[in-house]
C-alpha atoms as a PDB file:
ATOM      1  CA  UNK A   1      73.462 150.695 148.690  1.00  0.00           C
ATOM      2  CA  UNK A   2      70.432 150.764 150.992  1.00  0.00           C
ATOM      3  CA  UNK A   3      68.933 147.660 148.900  1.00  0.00           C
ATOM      4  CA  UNK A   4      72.211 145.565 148.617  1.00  0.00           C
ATOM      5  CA  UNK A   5      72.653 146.604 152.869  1.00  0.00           C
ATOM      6  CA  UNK A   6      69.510 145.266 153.265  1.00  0.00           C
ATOM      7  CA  UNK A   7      69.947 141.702 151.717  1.00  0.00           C
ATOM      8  CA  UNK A   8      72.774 141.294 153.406  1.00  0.00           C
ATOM      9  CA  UNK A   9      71.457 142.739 156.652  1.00  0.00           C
ATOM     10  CA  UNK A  10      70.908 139.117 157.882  1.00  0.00           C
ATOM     11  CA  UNK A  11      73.326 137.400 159.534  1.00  0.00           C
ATOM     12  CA  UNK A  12      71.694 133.917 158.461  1.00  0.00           C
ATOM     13  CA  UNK A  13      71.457 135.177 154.867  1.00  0.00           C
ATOM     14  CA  UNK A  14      75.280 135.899 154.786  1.00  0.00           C
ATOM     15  CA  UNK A  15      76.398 132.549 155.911  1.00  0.00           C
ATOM     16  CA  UNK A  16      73.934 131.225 153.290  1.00  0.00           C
ATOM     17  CA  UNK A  17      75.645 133.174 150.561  1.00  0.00           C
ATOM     18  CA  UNK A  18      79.024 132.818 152.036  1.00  0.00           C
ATOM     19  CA  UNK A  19      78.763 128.374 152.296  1.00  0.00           C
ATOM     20  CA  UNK A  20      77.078 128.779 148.723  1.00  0.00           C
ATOM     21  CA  UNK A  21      80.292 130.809 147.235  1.00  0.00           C
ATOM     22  CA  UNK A  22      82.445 128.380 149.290  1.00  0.00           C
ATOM     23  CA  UNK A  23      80.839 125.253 147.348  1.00  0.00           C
ATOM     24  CA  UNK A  24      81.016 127.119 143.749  1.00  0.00           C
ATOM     25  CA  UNK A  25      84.468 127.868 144.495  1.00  0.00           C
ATOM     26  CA  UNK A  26      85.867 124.686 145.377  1.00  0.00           C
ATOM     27  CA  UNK A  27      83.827 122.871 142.372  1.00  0.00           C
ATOM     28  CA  UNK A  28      85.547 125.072 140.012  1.00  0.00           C
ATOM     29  CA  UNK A  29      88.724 124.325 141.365  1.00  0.00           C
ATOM     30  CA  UNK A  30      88.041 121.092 141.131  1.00  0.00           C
ATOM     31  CA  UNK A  31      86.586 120.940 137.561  1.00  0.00           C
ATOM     32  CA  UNK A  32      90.007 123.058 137.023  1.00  0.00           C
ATOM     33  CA  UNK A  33      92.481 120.120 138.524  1.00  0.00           C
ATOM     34  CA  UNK A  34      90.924 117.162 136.266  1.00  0.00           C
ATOM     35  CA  UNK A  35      90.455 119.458 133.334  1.00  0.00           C
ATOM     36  CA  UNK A  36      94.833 120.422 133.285  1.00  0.00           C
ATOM     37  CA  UNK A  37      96.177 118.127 136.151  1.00  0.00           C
ATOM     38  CA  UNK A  38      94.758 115.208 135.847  1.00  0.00           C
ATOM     39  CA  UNK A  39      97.371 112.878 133.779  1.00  0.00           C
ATOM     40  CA  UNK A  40     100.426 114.754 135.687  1.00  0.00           C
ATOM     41  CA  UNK A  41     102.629 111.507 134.455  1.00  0.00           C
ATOM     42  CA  UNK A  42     105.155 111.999 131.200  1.00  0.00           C
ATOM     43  CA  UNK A  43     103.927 110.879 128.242  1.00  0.00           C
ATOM     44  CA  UNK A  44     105.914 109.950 125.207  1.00  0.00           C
ATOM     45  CA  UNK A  45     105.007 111.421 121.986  1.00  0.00           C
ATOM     46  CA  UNK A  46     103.074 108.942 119.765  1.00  0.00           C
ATOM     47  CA  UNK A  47     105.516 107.962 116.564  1.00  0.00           C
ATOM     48  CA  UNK A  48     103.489 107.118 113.576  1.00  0.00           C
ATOM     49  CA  UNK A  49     105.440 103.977 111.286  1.00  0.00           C
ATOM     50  CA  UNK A  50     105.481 104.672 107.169  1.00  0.00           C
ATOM     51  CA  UNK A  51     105.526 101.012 107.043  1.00  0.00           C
ATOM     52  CA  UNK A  52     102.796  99.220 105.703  1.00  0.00           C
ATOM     53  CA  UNK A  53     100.644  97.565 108.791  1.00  0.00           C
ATOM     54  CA  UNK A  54     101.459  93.408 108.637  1.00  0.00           C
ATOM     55  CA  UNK A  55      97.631  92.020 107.943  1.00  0.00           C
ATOM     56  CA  UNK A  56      97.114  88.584 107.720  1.00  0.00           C
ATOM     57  CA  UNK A  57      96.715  87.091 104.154  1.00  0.00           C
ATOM     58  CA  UNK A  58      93.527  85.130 103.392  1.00  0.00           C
ATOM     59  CA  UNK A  59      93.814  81.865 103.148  1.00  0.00           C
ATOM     60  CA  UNK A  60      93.639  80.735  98.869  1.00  0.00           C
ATOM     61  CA  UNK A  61      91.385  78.060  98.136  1.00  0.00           C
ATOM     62  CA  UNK A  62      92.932  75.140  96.212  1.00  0.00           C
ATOM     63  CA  UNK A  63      91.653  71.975  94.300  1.00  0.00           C
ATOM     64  CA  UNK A  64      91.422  68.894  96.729  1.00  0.00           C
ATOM     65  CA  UNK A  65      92.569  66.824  93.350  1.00  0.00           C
ATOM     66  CA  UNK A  66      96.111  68.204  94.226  1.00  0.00           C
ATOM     67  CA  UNK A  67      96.273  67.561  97.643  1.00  0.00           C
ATOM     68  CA  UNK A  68      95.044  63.517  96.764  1.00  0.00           C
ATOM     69  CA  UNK A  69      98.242  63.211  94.547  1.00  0.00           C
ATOM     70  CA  UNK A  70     100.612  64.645  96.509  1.00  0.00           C
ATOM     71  CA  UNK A  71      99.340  61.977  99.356  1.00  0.00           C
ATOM     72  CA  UNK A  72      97.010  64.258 102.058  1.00  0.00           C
ATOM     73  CA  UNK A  73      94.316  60.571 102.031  1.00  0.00           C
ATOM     74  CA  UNK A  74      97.160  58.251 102.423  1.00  0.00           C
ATOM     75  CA  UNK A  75      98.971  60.678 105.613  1.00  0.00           C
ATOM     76  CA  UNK A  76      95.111  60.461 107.158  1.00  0.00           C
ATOM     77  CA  UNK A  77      94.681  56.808 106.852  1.00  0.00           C
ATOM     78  CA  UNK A  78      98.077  55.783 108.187  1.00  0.00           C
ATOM     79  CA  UNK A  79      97.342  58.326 111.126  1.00  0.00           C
ATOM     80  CA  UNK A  80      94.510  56.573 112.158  1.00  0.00           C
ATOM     81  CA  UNK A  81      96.173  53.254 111.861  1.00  0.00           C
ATOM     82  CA  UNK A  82      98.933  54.780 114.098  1.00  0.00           C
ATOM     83  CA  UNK A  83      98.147  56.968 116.391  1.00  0.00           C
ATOM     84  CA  UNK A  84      94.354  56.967 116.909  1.00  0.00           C
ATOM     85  CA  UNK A  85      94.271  53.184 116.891  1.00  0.00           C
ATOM     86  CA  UNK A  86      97.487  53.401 119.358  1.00  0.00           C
ATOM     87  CA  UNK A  87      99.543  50.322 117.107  1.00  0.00           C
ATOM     88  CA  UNK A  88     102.951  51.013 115.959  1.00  0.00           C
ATOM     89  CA  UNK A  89     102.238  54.811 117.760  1.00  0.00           C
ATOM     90  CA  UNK A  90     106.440  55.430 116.628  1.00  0.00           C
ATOM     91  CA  UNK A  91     105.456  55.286 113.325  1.00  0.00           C
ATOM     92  CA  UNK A  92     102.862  58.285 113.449  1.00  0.00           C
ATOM     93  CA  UNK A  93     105.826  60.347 114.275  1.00  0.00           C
ATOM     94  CA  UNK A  94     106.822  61.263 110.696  1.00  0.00           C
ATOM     95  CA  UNK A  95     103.111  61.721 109.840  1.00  0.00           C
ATOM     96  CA  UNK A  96     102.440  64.497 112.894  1.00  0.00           C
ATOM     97  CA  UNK A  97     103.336  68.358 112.345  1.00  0.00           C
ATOM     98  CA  UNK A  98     105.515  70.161 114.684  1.00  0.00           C
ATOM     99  CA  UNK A  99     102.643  71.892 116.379  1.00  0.00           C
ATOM    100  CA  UNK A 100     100.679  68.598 117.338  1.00  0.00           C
ATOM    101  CA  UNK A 101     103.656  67.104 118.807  1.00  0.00           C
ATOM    102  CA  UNK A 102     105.483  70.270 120.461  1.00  0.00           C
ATOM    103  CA  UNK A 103     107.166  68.972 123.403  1.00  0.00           C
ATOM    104  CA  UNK A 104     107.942  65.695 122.735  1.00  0.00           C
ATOM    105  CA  UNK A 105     110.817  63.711 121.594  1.00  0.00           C
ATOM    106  CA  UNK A 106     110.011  60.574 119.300  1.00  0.00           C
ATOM    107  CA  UNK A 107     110.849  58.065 122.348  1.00  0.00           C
ATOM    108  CA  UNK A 108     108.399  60.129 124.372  1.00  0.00           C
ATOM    109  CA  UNK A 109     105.984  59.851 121.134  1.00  0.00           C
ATOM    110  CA  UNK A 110     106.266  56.132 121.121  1.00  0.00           C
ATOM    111  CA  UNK A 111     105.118  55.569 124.807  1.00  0.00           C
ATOM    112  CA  UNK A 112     102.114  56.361 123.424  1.00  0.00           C
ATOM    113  CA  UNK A 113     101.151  59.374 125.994  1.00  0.00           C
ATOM    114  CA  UNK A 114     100.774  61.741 123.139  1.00  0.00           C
ATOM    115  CA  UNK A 115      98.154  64.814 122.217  1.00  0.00           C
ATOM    116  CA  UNK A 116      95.742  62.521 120.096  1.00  0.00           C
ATOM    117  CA  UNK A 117      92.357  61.067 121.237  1.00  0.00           C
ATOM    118  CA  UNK A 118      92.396  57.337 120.723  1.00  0.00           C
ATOM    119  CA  UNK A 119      89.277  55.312 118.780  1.00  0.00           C
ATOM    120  CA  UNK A 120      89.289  51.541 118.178  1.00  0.00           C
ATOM    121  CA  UNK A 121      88.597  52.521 114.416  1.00  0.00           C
ATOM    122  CA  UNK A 122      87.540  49.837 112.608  1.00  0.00           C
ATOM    123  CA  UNK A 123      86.748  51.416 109.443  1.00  0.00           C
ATOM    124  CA  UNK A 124      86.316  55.511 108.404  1.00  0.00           C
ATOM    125  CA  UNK A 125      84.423  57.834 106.117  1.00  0.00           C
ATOM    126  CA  UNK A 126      85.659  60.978 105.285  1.00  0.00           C
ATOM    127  CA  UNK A 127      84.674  64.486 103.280  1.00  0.00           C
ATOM    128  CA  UNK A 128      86.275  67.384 102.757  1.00  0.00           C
ATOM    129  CA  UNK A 129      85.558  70.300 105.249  1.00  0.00           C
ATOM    130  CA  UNK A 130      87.594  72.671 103.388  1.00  0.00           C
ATOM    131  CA  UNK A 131      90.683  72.746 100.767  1.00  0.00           C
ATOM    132  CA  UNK A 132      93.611  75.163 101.211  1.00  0.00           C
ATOM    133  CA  UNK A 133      96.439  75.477  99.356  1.00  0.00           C
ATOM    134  CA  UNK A 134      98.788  74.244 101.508  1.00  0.00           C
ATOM    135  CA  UNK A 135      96.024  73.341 104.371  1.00  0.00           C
ATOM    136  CA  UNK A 136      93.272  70.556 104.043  1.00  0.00           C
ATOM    137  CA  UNK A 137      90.217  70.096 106.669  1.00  0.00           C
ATOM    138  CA  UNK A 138      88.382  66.674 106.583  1.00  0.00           C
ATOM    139  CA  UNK A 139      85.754  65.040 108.848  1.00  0.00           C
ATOM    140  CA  UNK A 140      86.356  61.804 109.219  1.00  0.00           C
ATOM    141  CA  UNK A 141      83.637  59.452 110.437  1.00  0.00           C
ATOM    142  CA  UNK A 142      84.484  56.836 112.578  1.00  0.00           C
ATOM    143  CA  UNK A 143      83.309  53.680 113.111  1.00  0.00           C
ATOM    144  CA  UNK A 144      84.515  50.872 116.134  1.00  0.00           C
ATOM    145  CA  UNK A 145      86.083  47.253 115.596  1.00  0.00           C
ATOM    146  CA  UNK A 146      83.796  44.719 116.810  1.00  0.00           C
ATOM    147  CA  UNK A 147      84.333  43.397 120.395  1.00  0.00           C
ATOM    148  CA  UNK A 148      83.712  47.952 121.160  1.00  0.00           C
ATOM    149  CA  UNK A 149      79.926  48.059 120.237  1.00  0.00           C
ATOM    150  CA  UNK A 150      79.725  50.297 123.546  1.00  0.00           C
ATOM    151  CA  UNK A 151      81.619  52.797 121.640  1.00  0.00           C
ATOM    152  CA  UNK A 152      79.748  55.269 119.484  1.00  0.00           C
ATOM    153  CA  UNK A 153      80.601  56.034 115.715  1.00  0.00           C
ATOM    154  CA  UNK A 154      82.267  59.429 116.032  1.00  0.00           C
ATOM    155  CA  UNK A 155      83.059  62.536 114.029  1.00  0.00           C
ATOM    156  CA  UNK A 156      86.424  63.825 113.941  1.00  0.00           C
ATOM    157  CA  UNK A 157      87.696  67.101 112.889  1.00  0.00           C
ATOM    158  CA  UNK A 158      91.368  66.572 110.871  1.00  0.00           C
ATOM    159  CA  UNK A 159      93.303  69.388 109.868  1.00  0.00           C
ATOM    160  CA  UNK A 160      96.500  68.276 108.015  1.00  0.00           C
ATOM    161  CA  UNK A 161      99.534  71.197 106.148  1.00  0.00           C
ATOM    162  CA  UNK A 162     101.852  70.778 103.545  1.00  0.00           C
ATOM    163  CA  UNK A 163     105.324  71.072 104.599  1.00  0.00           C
ATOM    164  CA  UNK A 164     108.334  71.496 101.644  1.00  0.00           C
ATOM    165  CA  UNK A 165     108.441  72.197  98.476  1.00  0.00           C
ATOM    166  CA  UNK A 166     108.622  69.999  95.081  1.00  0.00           C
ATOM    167  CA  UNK A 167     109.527  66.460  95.913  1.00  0.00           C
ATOM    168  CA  UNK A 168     109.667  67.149  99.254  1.00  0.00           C
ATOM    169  CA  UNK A 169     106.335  68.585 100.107  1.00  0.00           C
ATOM    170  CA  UNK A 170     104.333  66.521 102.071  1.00  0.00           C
ATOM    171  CA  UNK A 171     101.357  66.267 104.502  1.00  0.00           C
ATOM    172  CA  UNK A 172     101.136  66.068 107.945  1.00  0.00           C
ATOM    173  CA  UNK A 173      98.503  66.192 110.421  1.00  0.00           C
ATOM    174  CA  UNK A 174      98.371  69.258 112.356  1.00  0.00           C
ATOM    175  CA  UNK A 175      94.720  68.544 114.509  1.00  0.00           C
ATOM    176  CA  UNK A 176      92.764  66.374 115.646  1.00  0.00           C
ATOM    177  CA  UNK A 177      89.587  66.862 117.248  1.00  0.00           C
ATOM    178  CA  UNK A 178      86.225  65.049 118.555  1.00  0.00           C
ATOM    179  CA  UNK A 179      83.265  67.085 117.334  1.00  0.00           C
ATOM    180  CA  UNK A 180      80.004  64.937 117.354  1.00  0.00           C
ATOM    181  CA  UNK A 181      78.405  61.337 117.777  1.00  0.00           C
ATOM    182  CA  UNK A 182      75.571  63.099 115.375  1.00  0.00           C
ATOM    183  CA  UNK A 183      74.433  63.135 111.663  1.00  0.00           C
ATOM    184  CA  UNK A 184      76.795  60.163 110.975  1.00  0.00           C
ATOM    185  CA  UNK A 185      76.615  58.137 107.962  1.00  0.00           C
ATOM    186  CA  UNK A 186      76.099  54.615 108.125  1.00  0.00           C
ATOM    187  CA  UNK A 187      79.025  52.323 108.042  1.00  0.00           C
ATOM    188  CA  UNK A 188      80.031  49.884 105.307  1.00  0.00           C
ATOM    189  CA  UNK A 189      78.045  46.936 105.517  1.00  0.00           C
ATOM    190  CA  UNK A 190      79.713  43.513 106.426  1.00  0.00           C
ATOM    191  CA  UNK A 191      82.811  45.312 107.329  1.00  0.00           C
ATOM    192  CA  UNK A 192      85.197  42.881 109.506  1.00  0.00           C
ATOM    193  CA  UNK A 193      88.412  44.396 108.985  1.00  0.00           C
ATOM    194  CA  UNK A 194      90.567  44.482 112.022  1.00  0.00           C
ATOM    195  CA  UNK A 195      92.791  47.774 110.417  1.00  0.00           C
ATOM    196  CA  UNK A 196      91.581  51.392 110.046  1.00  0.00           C
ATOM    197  CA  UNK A 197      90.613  51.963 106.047  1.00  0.00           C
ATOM    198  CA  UNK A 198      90.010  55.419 104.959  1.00  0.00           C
ATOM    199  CA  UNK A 199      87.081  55.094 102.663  1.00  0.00           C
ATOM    200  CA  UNK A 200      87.105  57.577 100.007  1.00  0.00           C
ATOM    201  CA  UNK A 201      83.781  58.951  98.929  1.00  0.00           C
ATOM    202  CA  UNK A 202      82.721  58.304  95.160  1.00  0.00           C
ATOM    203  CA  UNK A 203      83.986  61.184  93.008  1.00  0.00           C
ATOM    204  CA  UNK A 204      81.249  62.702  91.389  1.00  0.00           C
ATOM    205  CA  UNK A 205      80.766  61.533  87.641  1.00  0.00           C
ATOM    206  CA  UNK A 206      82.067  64.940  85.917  1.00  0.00           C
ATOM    207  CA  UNK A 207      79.239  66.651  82.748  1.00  0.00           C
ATOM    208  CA  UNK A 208      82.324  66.049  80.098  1.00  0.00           C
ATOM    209  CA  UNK A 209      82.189  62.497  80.853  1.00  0.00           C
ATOM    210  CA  UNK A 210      78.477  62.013  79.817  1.00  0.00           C
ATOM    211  CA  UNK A 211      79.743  63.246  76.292  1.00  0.00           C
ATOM    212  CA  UNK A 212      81.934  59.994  76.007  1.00  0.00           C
ATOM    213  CA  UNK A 213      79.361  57.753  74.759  1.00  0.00           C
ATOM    214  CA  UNK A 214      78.819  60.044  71.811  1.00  0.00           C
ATOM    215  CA  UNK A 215      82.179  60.374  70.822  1.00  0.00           C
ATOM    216  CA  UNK A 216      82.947  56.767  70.837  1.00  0.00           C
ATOM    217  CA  UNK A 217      79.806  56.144  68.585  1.00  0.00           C
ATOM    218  CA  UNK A 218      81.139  58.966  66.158  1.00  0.00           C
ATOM    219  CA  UNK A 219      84.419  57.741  65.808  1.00  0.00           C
ATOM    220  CA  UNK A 220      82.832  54.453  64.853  1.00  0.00           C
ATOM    221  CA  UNK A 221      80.981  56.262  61.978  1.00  0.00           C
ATOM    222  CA  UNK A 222      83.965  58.165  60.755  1.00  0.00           C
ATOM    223  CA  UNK A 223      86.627  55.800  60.691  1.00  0.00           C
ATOM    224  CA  UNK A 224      84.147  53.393  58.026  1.00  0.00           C
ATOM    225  CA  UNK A 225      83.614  56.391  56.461  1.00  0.00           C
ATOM    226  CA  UNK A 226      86.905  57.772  55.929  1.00  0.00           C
ATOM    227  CA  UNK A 227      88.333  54.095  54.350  1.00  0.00           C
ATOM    228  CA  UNK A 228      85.416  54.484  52.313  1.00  0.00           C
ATOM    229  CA  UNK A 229      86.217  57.938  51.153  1.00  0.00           C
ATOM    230  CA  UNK A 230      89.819  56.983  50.720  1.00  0.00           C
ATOM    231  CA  UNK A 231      89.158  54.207  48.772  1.00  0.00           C
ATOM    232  CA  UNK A 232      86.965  55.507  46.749  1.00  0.00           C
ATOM    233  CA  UNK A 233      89.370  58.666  45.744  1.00  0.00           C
ATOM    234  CA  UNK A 234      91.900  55.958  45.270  1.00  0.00           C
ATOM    235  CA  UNK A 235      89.971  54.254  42.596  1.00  0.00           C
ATOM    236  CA  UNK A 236      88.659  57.480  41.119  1.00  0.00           C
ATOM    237  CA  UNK A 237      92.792  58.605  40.675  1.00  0.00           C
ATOM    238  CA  UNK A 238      93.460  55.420  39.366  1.00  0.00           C
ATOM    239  CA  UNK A 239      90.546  55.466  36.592  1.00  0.00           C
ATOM    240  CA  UNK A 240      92.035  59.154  35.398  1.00  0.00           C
ATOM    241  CA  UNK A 241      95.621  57.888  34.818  1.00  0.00           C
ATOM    242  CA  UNK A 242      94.271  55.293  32.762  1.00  0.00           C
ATOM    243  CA  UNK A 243      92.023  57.504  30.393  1.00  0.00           C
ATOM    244  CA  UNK A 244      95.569  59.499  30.362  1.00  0.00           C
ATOM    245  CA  UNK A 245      97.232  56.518  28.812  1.00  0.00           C
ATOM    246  CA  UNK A 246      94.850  55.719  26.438  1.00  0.00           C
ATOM    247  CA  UNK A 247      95.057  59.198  25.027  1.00  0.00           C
END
């Protein structure tokens, strides 16, 4: 008691301790508010769904062969013709998806103040970018008519979907965007048209097809050879009904 009277004996020792207790005190308190007051708001429970979470599908790749027959090359050149050149711009209506021409109304389509940056194509290159079942990306390099050599050749980003099914799927262009004035390819020499032309790129010359040659030259061997072998077992059937006769 003597000891613990002692400590305390000072009066600026007990205001030391008692401000030191005070601080302790109220941190705890407050460390006690945040830790179980500190959301004082209702919360609903959280309600867990057995249905399966909606997750994008991939998009499935898809020859470009069947997009070319059903018409995606002949959609892209009559687009440029159309609307990128800005001729006959009414016409492009049929050819543009409902997301590229959202808002309008084919008369305010055919003013020609319409979502698509104009080019004075002359003539076009394209390749494909990337081949979707029912979605087809090209890049389409374009070239200017001549009286617009201040115009750069330009690379265009063209994104065009399939709409309908059987006879009545068709392609229409759902983008199109400016990307570069770089790594173009040259453009077709003495070109004067006065129309956009979608040039197709060469198809490549497929292995099977090297294997042509051969078969034509073996077909000429065999066919000799089978008339020979046919006439020959002719001739050979005809000698052994005669011995027959004779006998």
């Amino acid at each position: 008691m003597s000891v613990v009277r002692g400590f305390l004996g000072s009066p600026r020792r007990r205001r030391r301790i008692l401000k030191g207790g005070s601080a302790v005190l109220g941190l705890a308190a407050l460390v006690f508010v945040m830790t179980h007051w500190s959301n004082t708001a209702k919360t609903e429970p959280e309600v867990f769904s057995n249905e399966p979470s909606q997750v994008d599908p991939l998009p499935v790749r898809a020859p470009f062969a069947k997009a070319k027959r059903e018409g995606v090359l002949r959609t892209a050149a009559q687009f440029l013709r159309t609307a990128v050149v800005r001729e006959n711009v009414a016409a492009s209506w049929d050819l543009t998806a409902p997301t590229l021409k959202q808002g309008y109304t084919r008369k305010t389509w055919a003013t020609q103040d319409i979502p698509v940056q104009p080019y004075p194509v002359d003539s076009a290159k394209w390749k494909v970018d990337y081949s979707w079942v029912d979605t087809v990306g090209l890049k389409a390099a374009l070239f200017p008519r001549k009286g617009h050599e201040e115009v750069p050749a330009a690379v265009f980003d063209m994104e065009l979907t399939a709409y309908g099914k059987g006879k009545n799927r068709r392609w229409l262009v759902d983008s199109w965007t400016p990307t570069s004035y770089t790594g173009i390819p040259s453009g077709p020499l003495g070109s004067s048209r006065t129309t956009p032309i979608l040039y197709v790129d060469k198809p490549r010359l497929e292995s099977r097809w090297l294997l042509a040659p051969f078969v034509v030259f073996g077909l000429a061997l065999l066919i000799p050879i089978g008339l020979g072998v046919r006439g020959w077992w002719r001739g050979r059937r005809a000698v052994r009904r005669y011995e027959a006769g004779l006998r």
